[in-house]
Protein backbone atom coordinates (compact mmCIF):
# COMPACT_ATOMS: atom_id res chain seq x y z
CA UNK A 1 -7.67 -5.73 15.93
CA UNK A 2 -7.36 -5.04 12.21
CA UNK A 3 -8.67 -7.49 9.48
CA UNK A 4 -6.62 -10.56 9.02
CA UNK A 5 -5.04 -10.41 5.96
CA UNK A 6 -3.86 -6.58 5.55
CA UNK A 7 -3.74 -5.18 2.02
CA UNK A 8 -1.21 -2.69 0.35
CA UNK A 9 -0.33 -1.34 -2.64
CA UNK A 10 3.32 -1.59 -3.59
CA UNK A 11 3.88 -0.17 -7.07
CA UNK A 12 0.29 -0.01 -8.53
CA UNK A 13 0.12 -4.30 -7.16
CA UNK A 14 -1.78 -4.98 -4.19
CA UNK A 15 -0.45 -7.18 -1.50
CA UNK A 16 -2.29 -9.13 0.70
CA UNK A 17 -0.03 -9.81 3.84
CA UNK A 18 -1.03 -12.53 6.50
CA UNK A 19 -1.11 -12.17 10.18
CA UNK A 20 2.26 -13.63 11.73
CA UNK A 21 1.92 -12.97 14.91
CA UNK A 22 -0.87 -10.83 16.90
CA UNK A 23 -1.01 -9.46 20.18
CA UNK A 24 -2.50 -6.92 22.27
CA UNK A 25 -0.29 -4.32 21.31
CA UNK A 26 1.54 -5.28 18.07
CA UNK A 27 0.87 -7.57 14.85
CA UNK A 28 3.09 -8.48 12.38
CA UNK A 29 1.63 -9.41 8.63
CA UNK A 30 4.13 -10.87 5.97
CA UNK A 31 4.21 -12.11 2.55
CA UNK A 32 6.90 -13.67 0.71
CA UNK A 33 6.49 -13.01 -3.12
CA UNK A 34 8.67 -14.06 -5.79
CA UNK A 35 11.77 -13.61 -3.78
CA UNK A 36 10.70 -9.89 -2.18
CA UNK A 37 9.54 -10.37 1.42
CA UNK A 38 7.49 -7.76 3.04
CA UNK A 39 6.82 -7.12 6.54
CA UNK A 40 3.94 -5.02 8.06
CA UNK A 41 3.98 -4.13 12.16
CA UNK A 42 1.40 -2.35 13.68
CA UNK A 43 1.23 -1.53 17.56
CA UNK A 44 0.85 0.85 20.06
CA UNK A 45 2.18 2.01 23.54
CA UNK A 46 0.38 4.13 26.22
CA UNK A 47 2.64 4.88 29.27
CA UNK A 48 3.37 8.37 29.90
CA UNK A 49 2.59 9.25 25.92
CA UNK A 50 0.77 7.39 23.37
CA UNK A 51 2.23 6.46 19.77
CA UNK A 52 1.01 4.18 17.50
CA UNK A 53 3.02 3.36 14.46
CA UNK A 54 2.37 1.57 11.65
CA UNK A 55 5.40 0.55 9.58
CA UNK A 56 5.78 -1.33 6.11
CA UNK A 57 9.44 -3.48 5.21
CA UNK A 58 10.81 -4.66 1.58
CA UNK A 59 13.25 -6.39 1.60
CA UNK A 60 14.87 -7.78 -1.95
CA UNK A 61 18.23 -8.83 -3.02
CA UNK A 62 19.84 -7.07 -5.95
CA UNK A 63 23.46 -7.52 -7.48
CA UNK A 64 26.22 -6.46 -5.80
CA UNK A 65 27.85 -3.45 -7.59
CA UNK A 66 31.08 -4.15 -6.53
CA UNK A 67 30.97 -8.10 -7.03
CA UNK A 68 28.12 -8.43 -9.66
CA UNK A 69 28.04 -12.39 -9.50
CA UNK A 70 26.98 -11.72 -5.74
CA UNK A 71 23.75 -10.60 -4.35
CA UNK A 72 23.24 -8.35 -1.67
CA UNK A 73 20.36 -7.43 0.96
CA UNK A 74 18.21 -4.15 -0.06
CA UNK A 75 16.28 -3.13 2.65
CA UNK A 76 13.98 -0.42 3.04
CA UNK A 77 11.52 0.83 5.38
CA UNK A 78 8.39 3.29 5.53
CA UNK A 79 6.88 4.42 8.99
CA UNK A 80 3.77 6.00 10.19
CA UNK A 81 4.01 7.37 14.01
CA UNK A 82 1.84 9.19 15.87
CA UNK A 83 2.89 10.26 19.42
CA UNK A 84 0.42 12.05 21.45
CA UNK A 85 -0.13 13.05 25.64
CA UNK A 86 -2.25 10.95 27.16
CA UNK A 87 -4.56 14.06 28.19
CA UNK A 88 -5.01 17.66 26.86
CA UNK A 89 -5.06 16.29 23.26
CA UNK A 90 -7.32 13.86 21.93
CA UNK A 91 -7.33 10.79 19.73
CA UNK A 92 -9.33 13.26 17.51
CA UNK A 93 -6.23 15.63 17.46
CA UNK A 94 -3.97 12.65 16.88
CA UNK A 95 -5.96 11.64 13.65
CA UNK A 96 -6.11 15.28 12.27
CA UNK A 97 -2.14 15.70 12.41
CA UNK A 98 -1.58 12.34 10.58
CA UNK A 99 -3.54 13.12 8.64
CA UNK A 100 -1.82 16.79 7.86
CA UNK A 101 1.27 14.46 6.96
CA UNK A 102 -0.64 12.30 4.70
CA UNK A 103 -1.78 14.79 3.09
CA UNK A 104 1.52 16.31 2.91
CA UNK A 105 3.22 13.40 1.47
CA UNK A 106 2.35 13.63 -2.23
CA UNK A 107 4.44 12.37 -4.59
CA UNK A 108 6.17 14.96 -5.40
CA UNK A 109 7.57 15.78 -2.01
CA UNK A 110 8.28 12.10 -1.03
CA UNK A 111 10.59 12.30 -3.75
CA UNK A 112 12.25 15.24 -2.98
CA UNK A 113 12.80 13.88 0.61
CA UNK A 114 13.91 10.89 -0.16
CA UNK A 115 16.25 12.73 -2.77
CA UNK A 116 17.88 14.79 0.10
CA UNK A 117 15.92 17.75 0.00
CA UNK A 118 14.29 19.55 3.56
């Protein structure tokens, strides 16, 4: 299991997030901070094909744009998955292909993605 509580790094701030709920193949770490919650699952499955995922949640309330007096729900969501056969591959060729995409994901090309380029 991983370390009890889980750190990340939203905007240059590190958050420390608290085990919620653990199990044998999923935990949940949250922290509630000033009104911003965040939500941290990690898990796995092995049936026919592996994947492991690992997947980070904001969620915030901003003023609605179309009634400002109103606030409304902003969600958003990063995920991590790794899906792999269970034989002819390796863990070890699992780690170097996320890790491809990590490298991949500077932040220059996470902003064009998430501004609608492919």
């Amino acid at each position: 299991m991983f370390a009890d509580p889980q750190s990340v790094t939203y905007a240059t701030v590190a958050k420390s997030l608290v085990a919620v709920s653990r199990g044998d193949s999923q935990s949940e770490y949250r922290l509630s901070d000033s009104g911003v919650n965040y939500k941290f699952n990690l898990g796995h499955t092995f049936s026919k094909r592996s994947r492991a995922f690992a997947r980070l949640q904001r969620d915030s309330y901003s003023s609605d744009p179309l009634v400002p007096a109103q606030n409304i729900l902003a969600s958003m969501t990063a995920t991590l998955t790794v899906d792999f056969p269970n034989f002819g591959l390796t863990s070890s060729d699992a780690l170097a292909l996320a890790k491809a995409l990590r490298d991949w994901a500077t932040d220059a090309n996470i902003l064009k993605l998430v501004n609608g380029e492919t």
